[in-house]
C-alpha atoms as a PDB file:
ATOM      1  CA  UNK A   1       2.080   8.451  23.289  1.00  0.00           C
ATOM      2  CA  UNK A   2       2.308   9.792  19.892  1.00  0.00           C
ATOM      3  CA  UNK A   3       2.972   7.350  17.121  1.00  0.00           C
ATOM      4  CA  UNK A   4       6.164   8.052  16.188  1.00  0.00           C
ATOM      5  CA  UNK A   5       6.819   7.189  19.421  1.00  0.00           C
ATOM      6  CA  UNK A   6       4.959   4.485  19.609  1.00  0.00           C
ATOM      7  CA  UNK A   7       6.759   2.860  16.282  1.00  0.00           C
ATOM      8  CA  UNK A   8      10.538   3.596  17.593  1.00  0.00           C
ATOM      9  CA  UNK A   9       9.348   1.763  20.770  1.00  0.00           C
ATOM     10  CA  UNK A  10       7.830  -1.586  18.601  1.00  0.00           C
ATOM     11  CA  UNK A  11      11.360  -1.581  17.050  1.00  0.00           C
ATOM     12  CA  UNK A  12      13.245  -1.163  19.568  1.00  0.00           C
ATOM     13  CA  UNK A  13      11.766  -4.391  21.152  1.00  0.00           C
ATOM     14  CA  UNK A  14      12.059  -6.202  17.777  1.00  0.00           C
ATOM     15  CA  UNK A  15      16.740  -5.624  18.221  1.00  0.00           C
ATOM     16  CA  UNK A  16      17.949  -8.478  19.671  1.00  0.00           C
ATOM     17  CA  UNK A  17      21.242  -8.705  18.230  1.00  0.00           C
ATOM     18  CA  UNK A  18      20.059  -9.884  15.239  1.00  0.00           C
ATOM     19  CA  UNK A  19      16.955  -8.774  13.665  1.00  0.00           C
ATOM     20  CA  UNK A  20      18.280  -4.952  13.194  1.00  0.00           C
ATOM     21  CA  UNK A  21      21.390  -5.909  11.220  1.00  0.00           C
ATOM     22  CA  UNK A  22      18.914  -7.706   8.765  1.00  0.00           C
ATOM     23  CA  UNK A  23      15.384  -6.240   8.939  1.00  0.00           C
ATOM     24  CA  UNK A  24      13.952  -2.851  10.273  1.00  0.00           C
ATOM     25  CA  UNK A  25      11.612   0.032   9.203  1.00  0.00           C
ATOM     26  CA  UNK A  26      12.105   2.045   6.094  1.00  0.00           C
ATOM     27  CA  UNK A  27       9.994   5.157   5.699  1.00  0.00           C
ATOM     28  CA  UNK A  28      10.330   7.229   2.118  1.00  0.00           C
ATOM     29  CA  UNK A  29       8.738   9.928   0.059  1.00  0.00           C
ATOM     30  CA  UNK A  30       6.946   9.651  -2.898  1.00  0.00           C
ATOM     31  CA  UNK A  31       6.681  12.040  -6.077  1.00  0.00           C
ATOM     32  CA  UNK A  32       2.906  11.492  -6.359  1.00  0.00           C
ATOM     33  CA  UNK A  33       3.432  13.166  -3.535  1.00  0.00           C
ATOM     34  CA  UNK A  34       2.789  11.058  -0.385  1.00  0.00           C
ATOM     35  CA  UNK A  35       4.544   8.639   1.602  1.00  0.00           C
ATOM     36  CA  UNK A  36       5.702   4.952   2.026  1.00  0.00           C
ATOM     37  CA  UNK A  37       6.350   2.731   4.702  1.00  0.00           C
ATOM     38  CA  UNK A  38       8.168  -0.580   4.854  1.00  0.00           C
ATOM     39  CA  UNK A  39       8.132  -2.831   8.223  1.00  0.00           C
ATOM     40  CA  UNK A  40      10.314  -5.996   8.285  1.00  0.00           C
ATOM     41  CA  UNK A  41       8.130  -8.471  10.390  1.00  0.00           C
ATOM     42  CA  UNK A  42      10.241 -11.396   9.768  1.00  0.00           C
ATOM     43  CA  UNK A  43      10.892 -12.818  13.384  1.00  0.00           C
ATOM     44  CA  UNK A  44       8.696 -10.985  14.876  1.00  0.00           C
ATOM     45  CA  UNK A  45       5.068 -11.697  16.545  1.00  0.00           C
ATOM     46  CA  UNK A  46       3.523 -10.066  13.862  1.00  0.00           C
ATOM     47  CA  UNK A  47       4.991 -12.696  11.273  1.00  0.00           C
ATOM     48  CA  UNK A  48       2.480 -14.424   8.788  1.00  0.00           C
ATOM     49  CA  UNK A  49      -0.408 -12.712  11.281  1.00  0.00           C
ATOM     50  CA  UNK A  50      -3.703 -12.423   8.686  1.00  0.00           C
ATOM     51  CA  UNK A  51      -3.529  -8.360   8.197  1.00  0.00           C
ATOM     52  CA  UNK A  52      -6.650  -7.034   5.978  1.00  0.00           C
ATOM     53  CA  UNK A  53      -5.823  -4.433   3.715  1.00  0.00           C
ATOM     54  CA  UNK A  54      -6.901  -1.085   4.052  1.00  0.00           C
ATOM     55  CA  UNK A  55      -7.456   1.499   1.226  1.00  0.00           C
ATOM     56  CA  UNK A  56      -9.314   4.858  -0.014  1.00  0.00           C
ATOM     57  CA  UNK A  57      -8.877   7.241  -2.445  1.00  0.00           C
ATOM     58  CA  UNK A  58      -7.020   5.019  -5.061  1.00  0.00           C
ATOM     59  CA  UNK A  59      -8.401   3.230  -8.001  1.00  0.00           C
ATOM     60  CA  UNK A  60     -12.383   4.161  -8.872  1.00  0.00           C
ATOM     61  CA  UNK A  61     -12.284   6.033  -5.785  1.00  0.00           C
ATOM     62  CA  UNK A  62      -9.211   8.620  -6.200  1.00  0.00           C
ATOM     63  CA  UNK A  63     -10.081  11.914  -6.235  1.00  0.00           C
ATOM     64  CA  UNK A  64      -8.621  14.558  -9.151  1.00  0.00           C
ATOM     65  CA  UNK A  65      -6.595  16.525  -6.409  1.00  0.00           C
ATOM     66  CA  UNK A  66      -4.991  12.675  -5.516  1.00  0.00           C
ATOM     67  CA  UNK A  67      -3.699  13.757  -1.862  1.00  0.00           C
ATOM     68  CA  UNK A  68      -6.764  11.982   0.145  1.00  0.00           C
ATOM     69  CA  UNK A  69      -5.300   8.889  -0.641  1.00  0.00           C
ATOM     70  CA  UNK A  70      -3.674   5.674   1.649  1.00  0.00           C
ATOM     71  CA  UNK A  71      -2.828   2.054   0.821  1.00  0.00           C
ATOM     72  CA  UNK A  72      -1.955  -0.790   3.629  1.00  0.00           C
ATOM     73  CA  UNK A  73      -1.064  -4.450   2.907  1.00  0.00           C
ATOM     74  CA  UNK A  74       1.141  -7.186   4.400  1.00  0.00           C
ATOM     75  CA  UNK A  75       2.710  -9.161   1.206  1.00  0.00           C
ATOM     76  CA  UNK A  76       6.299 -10.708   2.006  1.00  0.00           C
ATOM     77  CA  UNK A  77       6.383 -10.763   5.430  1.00  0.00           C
ATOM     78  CA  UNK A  78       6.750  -7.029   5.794  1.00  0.00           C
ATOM     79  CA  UNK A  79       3.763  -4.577   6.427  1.00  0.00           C
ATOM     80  CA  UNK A  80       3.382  -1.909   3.233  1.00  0.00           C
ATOM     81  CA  UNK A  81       1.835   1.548   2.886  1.00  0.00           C
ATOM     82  CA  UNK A  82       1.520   4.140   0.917  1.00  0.00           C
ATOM     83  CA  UNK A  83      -0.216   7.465   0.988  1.00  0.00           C
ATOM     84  CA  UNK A  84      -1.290  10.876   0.475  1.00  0.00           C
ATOM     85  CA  UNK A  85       1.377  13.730   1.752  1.00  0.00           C
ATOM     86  CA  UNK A  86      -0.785  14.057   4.926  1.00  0.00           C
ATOM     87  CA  UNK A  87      -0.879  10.709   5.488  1.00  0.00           C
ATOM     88  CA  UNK A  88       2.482   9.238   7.182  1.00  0.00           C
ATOM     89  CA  UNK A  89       1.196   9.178  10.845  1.00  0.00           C
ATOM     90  CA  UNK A  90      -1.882   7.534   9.612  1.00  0.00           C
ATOM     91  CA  UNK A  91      -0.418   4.822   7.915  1.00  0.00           C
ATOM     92  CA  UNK A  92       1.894   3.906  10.933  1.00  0.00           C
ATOM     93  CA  UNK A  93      -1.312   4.168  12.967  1.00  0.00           C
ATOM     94  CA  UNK A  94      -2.917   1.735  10.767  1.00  0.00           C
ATOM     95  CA  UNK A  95       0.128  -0.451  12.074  1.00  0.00           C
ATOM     96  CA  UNK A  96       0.561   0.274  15.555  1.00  0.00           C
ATOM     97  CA  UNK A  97      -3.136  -0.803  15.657  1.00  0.00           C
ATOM     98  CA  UNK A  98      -2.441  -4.446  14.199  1.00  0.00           C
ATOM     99  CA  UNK A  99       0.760  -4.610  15.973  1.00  0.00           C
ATOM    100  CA  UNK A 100      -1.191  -3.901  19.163  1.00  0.00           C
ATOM    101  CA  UNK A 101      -3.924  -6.330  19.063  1.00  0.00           C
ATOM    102  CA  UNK A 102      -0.964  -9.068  18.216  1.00  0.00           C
ATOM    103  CA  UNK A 103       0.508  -8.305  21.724  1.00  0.00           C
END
C-alpha cells in the first residue's frame, strides 16, 4: 500500500461522527519550497504517545541548495512536518511508521 493510501485509511478510522467535524489532516505548500503536514491526534490512540523528533538538513546541517531538508515533531497534540519539495511522502511515512507501532 502506498502511503497516501495508507494515511486516507488512518483517517478514515479516526471519523466517528465526531472527530472529523473538529480535527483531521491538513497538508500545505511552502515557499521555501517544500511541504507541511498537520495531523490532529486529539482522540485518537496516538494522543500524548512520546514521538521523537526527526530532522536533517535544517539548522548547522542545511545545505546551500535547501531542498534536502525534513522536520517531524508532535507539539499540541497534533503530529508536525515540514520539508524539502521532494519530501511530502516521506514525512507522512515518518507518521504512518509511529502511527503503526501505536496499533
Amino acid at each position: 500500500m502506498n502511503a497516501l493510501s495508507e494515511l486516507q485509511k488512518w483517517y478514515f478510522a479516526q471519523c466517528d461522527g465526531d472527530w472529523e467535524h473538529s480535527y483531521g489532516v491538513k497538508i500545505d505548500t511552502l515557499d521555501n519550497p517544500g511541504w507541511t503536514i498537520e495531523i490532529d491526534l486529539v482522540g485518537t490512540n496516538l494522543s500524548e504517545r512520546t514521538f521523537e523528533e526527526r530532522s536533517y538538513g535544517t539548522g548547522s546541517d542545511a545545505e546551500a541548495s535547501g531542498n534536502e531538508w525534513l522536520f517531524c515533531k508532535v507539539a499540541n497534540d497534533k503530529f508536525i512536518a515540514s520539508g524539502g519539495p521532494d519530501k511530502l511522502e516521506e514525512m507522512i511515512n515518518v507518521f504512518l511508521i509511529w502511527a503503526r507501532s501505536a496499533a
